[in-house]
PDB file of N, CA and C in Angstrom:
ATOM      1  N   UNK A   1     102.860 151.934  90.856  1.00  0.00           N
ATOM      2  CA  UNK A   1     103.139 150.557  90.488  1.00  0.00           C
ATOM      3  C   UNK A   1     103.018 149.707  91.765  1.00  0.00           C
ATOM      4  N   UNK A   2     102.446 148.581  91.501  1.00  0.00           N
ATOM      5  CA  UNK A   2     102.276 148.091  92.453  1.00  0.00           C
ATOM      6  C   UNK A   2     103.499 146.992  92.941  1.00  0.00           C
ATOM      7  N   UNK A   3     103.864 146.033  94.293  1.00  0.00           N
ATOM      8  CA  UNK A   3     105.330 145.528  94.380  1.00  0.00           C
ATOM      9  C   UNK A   3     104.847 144.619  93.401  1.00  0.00           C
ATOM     10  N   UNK A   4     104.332 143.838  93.125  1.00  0.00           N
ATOM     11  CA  UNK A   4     104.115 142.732  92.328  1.00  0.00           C
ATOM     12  C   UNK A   4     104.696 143.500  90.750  1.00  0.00           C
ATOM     13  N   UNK A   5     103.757 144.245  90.566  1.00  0.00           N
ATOM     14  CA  UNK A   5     104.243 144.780  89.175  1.00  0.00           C
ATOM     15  C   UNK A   5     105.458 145.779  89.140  1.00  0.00           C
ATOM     16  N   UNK A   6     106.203 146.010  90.001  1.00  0.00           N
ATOM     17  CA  UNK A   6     107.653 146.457  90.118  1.00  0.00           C
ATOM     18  C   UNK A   6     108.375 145.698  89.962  1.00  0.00           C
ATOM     19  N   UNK A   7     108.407 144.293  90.580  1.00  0.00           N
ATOM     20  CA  UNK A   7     109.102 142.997  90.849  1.00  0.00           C
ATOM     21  C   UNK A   7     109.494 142.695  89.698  1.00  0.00           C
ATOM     22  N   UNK A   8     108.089 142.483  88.977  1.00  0.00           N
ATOM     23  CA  UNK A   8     108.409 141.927  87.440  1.00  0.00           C
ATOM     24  C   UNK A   8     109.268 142.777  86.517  1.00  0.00           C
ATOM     25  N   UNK A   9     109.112 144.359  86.543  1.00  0.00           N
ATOM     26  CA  UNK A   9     109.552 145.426  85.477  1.00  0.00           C
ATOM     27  C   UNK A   9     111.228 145.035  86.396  1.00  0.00           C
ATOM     28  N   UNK A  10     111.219 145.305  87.390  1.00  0.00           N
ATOM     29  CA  UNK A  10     112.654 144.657  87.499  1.00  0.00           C
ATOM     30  C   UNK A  10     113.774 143.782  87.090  1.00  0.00           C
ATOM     31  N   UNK A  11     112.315 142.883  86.782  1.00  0.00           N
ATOM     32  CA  UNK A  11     113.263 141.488  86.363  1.00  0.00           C
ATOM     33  C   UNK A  11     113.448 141.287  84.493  1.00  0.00           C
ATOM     34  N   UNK A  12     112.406 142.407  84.228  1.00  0.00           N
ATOM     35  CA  UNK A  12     112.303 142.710  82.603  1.00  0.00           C
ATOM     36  C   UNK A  12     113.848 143.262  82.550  1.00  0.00           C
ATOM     37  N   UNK A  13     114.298 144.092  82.939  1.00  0.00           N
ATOM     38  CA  UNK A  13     114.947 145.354  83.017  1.00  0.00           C
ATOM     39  C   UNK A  13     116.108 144.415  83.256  1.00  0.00           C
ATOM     40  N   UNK A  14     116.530 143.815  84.359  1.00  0.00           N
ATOM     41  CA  UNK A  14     117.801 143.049  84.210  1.00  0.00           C
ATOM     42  C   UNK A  14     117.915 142.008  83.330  1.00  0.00           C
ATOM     43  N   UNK A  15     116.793 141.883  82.555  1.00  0.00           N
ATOM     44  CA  UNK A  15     117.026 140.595  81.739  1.00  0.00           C
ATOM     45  C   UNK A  15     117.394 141.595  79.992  1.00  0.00           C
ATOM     46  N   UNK A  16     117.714 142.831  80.152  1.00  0.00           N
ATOM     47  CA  UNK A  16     117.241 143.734  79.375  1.00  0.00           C
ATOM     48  C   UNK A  16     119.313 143.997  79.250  1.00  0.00           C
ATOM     49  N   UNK A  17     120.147 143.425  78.422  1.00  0.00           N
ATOM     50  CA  UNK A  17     121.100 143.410  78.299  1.00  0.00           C
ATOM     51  C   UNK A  17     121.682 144.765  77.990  1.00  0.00           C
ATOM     52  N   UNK A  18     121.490 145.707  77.353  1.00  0.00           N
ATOM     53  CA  UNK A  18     121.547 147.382  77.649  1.00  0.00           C
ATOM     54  C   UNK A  18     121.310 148.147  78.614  1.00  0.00           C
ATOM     55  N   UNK A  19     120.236 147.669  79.372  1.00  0.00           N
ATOM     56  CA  UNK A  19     119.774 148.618  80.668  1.00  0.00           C
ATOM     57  C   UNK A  19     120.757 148.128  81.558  1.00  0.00           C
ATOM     58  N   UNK A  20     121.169 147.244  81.702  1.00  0.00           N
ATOM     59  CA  UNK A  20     121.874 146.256  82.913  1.00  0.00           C
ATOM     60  C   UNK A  20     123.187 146.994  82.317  1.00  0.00           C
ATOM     61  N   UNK A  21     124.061 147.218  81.286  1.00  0.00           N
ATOM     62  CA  UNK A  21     124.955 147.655  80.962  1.00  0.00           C
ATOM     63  C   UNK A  21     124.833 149.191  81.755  1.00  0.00           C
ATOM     64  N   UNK A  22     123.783 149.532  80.973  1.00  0.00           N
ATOM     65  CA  UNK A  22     124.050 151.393  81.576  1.00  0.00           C
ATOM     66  C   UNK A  22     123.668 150.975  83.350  1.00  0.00           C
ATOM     67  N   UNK A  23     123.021 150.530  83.602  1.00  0.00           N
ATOM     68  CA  UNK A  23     122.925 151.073  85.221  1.00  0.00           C
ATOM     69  C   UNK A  23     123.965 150.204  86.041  1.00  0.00           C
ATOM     70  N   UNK A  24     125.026 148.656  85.257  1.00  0.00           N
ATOM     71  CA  UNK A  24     125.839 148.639  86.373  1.00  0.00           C
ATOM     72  C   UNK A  24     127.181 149.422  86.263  1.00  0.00           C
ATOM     73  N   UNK A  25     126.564 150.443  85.082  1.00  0.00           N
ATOM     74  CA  UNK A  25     128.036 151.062  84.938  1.00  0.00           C
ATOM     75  C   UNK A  25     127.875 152.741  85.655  1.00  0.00           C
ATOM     76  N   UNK A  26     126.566 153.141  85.680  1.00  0.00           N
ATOM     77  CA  UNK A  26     126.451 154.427  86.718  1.00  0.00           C
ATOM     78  C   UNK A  26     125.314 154.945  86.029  1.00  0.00           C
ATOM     79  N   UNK A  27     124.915 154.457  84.658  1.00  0.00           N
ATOM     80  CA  UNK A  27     124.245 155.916  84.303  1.00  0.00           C
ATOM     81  C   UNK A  27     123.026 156.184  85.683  1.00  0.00           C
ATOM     82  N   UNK A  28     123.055 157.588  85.384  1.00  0.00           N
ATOM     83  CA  UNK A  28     122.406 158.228  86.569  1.00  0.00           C
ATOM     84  C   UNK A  28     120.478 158.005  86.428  1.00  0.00           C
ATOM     85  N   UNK A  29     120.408 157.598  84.793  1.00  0.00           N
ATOM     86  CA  UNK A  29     118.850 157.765  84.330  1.00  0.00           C
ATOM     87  C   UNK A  29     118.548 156.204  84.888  1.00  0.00           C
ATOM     88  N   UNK A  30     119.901 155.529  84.447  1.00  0.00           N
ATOM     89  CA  UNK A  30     119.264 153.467  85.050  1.00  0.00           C
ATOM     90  C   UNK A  30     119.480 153.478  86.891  1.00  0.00           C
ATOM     91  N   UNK A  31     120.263 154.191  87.269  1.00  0.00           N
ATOM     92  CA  UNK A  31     120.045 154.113  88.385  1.00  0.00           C
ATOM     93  C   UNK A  31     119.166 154.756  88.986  1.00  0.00           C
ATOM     94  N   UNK A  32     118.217 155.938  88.733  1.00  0.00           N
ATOM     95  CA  UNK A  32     117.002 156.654  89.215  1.00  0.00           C
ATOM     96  C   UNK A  32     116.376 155.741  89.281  1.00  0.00           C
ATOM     97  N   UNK A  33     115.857 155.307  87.932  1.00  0.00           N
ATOM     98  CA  UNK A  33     114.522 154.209  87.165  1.00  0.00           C
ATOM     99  C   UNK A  33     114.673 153.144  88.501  1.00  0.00           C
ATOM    100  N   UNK A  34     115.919 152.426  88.043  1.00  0.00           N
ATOM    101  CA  UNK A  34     115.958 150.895  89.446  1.00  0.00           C
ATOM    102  C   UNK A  34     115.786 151.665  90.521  1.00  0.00           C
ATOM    103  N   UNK A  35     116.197 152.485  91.491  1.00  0.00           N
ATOM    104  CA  UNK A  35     115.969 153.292  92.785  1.00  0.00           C
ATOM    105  C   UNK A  35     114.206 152.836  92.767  1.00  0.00           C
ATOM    106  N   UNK A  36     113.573 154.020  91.624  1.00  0.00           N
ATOM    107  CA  UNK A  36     112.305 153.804  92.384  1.00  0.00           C
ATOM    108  C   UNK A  36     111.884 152.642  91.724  1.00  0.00           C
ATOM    109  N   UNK A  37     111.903 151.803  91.176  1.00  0.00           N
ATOM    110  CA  UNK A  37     111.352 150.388  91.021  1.00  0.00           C
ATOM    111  C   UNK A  37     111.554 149.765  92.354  1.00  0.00           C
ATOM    112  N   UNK A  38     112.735 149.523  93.133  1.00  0.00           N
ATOM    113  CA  UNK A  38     112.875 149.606  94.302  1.00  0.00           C
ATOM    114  C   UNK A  38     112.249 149.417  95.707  1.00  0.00           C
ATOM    115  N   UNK A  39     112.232 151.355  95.819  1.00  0.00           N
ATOM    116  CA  UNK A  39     111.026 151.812  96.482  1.00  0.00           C
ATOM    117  C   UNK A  39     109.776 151.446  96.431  1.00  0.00           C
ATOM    118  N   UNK A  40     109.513 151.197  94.995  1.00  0.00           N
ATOM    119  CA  UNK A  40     108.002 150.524  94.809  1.00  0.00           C
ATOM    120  C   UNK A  40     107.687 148.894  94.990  1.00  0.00           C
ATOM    121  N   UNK A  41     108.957 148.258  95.025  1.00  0.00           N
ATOM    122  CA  UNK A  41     109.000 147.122  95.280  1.00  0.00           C
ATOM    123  C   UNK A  41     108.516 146.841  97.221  1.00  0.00           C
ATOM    124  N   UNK A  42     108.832 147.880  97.820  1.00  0.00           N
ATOM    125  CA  UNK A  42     109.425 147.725  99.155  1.00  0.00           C
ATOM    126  C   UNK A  42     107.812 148.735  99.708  1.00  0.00           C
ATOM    127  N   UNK A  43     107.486 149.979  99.491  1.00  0.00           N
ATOM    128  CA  UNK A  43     106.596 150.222  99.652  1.00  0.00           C
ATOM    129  C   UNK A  43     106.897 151.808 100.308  1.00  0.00           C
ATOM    130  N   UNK A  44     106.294 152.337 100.843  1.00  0.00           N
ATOM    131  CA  UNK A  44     106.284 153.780 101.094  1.00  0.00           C
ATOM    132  C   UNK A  44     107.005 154.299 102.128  1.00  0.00           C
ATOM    133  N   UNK A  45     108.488 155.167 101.831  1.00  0.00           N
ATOM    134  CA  UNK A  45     109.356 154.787 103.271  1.00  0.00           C
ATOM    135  C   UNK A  45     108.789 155.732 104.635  1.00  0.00           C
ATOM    136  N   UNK A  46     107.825 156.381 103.936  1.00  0.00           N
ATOM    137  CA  UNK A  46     107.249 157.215 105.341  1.00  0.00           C
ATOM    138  C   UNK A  46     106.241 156.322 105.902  1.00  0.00           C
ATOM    139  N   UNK A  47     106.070 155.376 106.385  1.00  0.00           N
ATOM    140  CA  UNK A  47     105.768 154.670 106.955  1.00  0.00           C
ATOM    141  C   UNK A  47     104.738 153.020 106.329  1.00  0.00           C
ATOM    142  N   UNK A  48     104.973 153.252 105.216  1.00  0.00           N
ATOM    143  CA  UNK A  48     103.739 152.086 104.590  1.00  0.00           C
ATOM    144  C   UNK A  48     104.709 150.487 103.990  1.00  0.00           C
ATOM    145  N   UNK A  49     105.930 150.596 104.888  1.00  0.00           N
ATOM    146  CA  UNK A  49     106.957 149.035 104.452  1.00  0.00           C
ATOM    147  C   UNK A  49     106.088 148.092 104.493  1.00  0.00           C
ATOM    148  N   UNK A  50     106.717 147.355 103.470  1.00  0.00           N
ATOM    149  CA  UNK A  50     106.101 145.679 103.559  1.00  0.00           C
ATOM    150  C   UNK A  50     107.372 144.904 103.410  1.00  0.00           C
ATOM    151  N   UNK A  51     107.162 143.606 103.772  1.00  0.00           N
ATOM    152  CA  UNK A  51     108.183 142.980 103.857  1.00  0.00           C
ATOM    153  C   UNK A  51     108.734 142.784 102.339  1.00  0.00           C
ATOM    154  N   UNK A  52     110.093 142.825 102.486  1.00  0.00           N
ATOM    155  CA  UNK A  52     110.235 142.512 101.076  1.00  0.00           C
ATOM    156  C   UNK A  52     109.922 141.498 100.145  1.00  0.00           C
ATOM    157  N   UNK A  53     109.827 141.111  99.180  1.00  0.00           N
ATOM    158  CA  UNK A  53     108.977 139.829  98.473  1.00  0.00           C
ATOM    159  C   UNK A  53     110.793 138.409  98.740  1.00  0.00           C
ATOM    160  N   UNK A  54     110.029 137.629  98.652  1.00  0.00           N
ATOM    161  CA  UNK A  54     110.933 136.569  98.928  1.00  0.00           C
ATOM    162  C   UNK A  54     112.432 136.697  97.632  1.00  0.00           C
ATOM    163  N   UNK A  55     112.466 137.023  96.306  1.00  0.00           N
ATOM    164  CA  UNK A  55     112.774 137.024  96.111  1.00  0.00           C
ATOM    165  C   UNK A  55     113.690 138.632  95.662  1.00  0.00           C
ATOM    166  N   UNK A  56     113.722 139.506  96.328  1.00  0.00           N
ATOM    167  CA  UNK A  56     114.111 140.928  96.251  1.00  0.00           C
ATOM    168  C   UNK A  56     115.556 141.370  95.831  1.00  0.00           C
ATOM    169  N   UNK A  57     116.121 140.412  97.232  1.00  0.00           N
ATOM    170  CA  UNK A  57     117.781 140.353  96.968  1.00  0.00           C
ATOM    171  C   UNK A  57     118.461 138.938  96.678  1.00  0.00           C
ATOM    172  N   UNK A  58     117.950 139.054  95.273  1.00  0.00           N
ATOM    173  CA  UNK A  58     118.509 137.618  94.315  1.00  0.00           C
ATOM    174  C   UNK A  58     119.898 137.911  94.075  1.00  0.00           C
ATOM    175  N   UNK A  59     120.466 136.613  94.033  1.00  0.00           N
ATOM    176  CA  UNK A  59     121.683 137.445  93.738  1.00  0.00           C
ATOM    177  C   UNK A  59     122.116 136.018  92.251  1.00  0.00           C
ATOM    178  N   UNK A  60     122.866 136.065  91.570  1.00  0.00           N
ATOM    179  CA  UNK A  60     123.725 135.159  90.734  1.00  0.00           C
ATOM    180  C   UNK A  60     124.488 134.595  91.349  1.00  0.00           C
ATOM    181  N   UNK A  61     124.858 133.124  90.798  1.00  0.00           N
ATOM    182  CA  UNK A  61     125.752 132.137  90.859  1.00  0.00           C
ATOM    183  C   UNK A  61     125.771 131.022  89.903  1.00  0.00           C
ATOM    184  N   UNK A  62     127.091 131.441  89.262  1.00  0.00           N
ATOM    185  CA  UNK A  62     127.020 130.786  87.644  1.00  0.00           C
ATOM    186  C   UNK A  62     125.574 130.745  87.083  1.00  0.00           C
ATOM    187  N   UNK A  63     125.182 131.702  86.813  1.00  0.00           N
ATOM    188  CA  UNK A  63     124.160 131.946  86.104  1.00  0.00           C
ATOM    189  C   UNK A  63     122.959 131.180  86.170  1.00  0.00           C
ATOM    190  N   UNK A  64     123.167 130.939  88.740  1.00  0.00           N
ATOM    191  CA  UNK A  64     121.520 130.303  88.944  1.00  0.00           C
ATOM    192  C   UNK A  64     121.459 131.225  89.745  1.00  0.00           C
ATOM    193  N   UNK A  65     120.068 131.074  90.011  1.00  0.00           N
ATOM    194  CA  UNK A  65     119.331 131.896  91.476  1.00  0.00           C
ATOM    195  C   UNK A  65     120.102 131.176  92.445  1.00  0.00           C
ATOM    196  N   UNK A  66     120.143 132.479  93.486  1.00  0.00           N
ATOM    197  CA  UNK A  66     120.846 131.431  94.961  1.00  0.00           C
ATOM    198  C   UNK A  66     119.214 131.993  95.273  1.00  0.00           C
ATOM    199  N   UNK A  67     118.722 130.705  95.992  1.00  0.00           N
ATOM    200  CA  UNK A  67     117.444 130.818  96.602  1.00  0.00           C
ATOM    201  C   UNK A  67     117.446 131.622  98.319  1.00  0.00           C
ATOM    202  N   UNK A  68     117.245 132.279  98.722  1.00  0.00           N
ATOM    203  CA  UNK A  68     117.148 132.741  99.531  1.00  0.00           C
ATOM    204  C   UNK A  68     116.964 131.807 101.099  1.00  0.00           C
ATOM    205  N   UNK A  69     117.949 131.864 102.162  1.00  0.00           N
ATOM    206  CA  UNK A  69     117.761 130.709 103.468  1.00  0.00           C
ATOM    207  C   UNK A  69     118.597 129.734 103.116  1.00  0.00           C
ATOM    208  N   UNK A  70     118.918 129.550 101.581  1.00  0.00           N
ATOM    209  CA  UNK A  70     119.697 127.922 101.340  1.00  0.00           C
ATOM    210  C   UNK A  70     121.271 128.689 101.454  1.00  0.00           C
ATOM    211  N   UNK A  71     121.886 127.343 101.790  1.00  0.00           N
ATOM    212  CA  UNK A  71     123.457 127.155 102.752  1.00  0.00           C
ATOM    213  C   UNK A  71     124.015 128.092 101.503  1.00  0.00           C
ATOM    214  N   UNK A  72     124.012 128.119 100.499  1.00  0.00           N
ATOM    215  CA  UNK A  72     124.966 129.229  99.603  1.00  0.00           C
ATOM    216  C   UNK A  72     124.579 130.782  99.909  1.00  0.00           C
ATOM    217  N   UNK A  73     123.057 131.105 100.160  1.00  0.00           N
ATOM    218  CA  UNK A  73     122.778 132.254 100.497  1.00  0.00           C
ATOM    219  C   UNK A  73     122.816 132.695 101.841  1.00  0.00           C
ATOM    220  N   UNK A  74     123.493 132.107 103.048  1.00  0.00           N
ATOM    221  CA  UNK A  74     124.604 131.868 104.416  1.00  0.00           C
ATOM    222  C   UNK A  74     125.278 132.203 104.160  1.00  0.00           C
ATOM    223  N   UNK A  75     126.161 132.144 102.948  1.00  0.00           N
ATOM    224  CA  UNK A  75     127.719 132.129 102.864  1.00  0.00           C
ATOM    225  C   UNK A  75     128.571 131.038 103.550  1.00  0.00           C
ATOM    226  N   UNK A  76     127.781 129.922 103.433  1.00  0.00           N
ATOM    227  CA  UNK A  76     127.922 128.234 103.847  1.00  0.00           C
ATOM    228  C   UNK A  76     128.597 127.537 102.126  1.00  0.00           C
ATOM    229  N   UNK A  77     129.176 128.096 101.712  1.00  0.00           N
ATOM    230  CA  UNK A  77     129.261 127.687 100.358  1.00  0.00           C
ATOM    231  C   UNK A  77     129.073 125.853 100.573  1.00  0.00           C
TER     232      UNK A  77
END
């Protein structure tokens, strides 16, 4: 898979109200799956990294993107 097309199955997958249930609760099969979506997002750890895509480590806030560099994603609330 390529990062582009990891990125997206990622964002399928958390928008995926069951999968997001089982993997923030442990299952071991949603946390494999996200692991290497991951890895494939990020690229080959024996030596083939790419930078991560701008949006990788999104995080929530009241149900917006904190954009990545802006004063909330500082912890500048």
């Amino acid at each position: 898979m390529t990062p582009k097309e990891a990125l997206a199955e990622r964002e399928k997958l958390f928008a995926d109200a069951e999968f997001f249930r089982l993997w923030s609760s442990g299952d071991g099969a949603a946390k494999e799956r996200m692991e290497q979506i991951c890895k494939d997002i990020l690229g080959n750890p024996d030596g083939d990294w790419s930078k991560p895509p701008e949006n990788f480590g999104r995080q929530g806030h009241n149900g917006l993107e904190i954009k990545p560099g802006s004063q909330h994603w500082r912890g500048e609330k």
